[in-house]
Protein backbone atom coordinates (compact mmCIF):
# COMPACT_ATOMS: atom_id res chain seq x y z
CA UNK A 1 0.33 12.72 4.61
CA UNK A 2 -2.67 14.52 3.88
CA UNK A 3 -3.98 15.40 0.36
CA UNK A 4 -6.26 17.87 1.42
CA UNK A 5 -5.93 20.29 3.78
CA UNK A 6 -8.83 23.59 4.02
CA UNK A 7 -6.92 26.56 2.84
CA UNK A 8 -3.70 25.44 2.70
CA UNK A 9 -3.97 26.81 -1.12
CA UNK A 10 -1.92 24.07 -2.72
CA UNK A 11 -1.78 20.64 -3.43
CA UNK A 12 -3.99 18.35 -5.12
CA UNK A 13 -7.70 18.81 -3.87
CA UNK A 14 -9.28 14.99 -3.89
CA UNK A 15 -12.69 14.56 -5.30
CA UNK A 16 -15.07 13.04 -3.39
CA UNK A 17 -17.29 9.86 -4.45
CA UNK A 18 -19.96 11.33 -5.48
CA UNK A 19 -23.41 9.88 -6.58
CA UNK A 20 -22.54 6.34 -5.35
CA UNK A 21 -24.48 4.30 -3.23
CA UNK A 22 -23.61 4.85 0.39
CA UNK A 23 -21.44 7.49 0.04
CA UNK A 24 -22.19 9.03 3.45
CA UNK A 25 -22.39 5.83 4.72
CA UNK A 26 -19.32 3.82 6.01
CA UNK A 27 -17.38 1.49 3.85
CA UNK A 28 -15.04 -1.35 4.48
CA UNK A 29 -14.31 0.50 7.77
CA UNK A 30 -15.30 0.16 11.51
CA UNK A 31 -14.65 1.38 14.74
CA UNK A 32 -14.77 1.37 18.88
CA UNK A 33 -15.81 4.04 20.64
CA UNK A 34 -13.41 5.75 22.76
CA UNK A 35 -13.95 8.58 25.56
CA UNK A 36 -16.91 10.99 24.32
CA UNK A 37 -17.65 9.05 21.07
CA UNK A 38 -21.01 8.30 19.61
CA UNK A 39 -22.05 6.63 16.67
CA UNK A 40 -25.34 4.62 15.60
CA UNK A 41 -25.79 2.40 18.28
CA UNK A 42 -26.05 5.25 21.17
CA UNK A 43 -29.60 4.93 21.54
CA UNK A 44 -31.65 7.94 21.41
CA UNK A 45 -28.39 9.74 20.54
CA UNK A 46 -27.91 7.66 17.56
CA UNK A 47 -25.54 10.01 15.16
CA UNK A 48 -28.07 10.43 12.13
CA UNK A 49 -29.10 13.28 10.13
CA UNK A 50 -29.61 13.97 6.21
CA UNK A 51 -26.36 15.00 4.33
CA UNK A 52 -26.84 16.89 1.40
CA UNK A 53 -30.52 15.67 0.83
CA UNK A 54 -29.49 12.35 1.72
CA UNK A 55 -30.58 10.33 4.74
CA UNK A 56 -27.45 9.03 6.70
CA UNK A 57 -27.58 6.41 9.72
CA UNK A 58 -23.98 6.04 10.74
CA UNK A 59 -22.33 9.15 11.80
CA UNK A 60 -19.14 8.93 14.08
CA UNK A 61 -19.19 11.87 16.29
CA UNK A 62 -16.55 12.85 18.92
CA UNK A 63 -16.45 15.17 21.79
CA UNK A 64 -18.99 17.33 23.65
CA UNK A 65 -19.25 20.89 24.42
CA UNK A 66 -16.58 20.49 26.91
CA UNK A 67 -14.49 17.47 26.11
CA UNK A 68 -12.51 16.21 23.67
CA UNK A 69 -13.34 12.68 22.40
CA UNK A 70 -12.07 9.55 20.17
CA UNK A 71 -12.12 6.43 18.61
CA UNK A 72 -10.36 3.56 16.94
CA UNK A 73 -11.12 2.85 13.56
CA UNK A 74 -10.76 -0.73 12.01
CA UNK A 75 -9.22 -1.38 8.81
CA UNK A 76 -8.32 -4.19 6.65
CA UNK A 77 -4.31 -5.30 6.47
CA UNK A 78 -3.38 -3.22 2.61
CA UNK A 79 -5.42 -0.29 3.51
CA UNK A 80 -3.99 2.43 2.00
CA UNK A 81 -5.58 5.03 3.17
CA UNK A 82 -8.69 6.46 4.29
CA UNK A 83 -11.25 8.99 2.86
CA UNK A 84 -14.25 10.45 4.96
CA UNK A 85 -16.25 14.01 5.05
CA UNK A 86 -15.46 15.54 8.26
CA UNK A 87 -17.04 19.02 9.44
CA UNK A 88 -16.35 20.59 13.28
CA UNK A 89 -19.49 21.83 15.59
CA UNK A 90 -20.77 25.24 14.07
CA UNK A 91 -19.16 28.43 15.03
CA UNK A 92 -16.41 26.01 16.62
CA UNK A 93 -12.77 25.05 15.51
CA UNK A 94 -11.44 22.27 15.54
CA UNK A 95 -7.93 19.53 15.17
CA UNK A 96 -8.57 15.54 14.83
CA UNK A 97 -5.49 13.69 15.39
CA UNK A 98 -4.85 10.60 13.69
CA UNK A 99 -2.22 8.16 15.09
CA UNK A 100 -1.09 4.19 15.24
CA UNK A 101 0.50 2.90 18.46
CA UNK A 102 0.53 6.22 20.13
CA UNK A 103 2.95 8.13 17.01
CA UNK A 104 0.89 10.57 15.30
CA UNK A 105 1.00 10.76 11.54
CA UNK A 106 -1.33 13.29 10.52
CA UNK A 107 -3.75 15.72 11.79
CA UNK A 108 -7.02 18.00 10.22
CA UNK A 109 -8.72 21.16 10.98
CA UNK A 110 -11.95 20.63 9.95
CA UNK A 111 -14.15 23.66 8.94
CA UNK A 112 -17.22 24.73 11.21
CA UNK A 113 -20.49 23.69 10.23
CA UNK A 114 -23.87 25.25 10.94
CA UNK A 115 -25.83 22.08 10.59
CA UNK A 116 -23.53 20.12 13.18
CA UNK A 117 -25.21 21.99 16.02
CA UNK A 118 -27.95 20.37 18.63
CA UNK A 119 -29.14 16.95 18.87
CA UNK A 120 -29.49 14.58 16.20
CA UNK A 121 -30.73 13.29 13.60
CA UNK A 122 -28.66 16.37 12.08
CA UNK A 123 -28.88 18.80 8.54
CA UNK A 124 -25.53 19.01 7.12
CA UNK A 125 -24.32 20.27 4.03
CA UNK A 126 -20.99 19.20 2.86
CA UNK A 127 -18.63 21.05 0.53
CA UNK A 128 -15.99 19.59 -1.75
CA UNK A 129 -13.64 20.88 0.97
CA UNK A 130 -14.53 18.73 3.38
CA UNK A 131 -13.38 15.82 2.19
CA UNK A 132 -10.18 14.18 3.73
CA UNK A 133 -8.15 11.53 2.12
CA UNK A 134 -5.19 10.48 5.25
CA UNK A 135 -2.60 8.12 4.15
CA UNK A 136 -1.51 5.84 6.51
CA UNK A 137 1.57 4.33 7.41
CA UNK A 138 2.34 0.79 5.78
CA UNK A 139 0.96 -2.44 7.88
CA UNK A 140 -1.58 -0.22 9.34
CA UNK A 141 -5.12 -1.99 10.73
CA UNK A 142 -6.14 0.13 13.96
CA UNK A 143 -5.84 4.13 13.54
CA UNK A 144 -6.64 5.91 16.96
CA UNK A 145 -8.48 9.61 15.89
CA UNK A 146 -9.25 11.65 18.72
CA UNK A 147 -9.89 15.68 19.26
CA UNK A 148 -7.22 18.08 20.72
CA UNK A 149 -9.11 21.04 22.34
CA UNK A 150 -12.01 20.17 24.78
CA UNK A 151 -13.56 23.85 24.06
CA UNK A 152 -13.23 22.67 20.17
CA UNK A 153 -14.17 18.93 20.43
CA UNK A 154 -16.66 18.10 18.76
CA UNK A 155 -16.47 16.73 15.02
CA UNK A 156 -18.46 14.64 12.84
CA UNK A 157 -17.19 11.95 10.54
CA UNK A 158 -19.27 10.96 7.77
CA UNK A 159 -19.03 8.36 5.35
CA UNK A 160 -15.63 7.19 6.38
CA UNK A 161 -14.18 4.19 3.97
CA UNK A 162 -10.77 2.63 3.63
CA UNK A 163 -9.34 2.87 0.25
CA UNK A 164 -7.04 0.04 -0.94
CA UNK A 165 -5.31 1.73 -3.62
């Protein structure tokens, strides 16, 4: 279940954190790299940019101009879900698949963004709408997210967090 979907015109929109501390950065939340995935630690490719005026220096990006990419992110047993800004490469679609143990329970299409383009450190502006807020299935601690299209792969996640509602 996802309660927020871009213009899919109903449901209830979430509202992101904002104004806290860290709220690009991640949160009770990490990850391992998969196939085409960079984060902070990939050397001079370190995912970094400033996101909406702020500096951010954890980005999780997957994909590359021609492949799709993933990752496994890390949560703690009673996660209830998780909330993160994600945006696709500018001018580019793009579908993130989210799944535990190889069943998929929910996907996004992320909306193009003109500041996710280039090298880092990147200039992104984020809208309300692109804030994601994926519940996941009961007992879950390792969620597999990975890109569908390799000529749309690339996405970034920022300031993913697991919620513990």
């Amino acid at each position: 279940y996802i309660s927020h979907v871009p213009g899919d015109g109903g449901g209830e929109t979430p509202t992101p954190p904002a104004g806290e501390a860290g709220e690009y950065e991640p949160r009770n939340i990490t990850w391992t790299l998969g196939e085409k995935a960079y984060d902070n630690t990939s050397g001079n490719n370190a995912q970094t940019g400033t996101v909406n005026g702020v500096a951010v220096n954890n980005m999780l990006k997957l994909g590359t101009g021609k492949l799709t990419g993933d990752a496994t992110l890390h949560v703690a047993a009673g996660t209830a879900k998780i909330g993160f800004y994600c945006v696709a490469w500018s001018g580019k679609t793009a579908t993130v698949k989210f799944s535990v143990g190889g069943s998929e329970f929910a996907t996004i299409e992320p909306k193009a963004n003109p500041g996710a383009t280039g090298n880092p450190p990147y200039t992104i502006t984020l809208a309300e709408s692109d804030y994601y807020e994926v519940e996941l299935p009961s007992g879950t601690t390792d969620i597999k997210v990975e890109t569908l299209d390799s000529a749309n792969g690339r996405v970034i996640f920022i300031g993913l967090k697991a919620i513990t509602e």
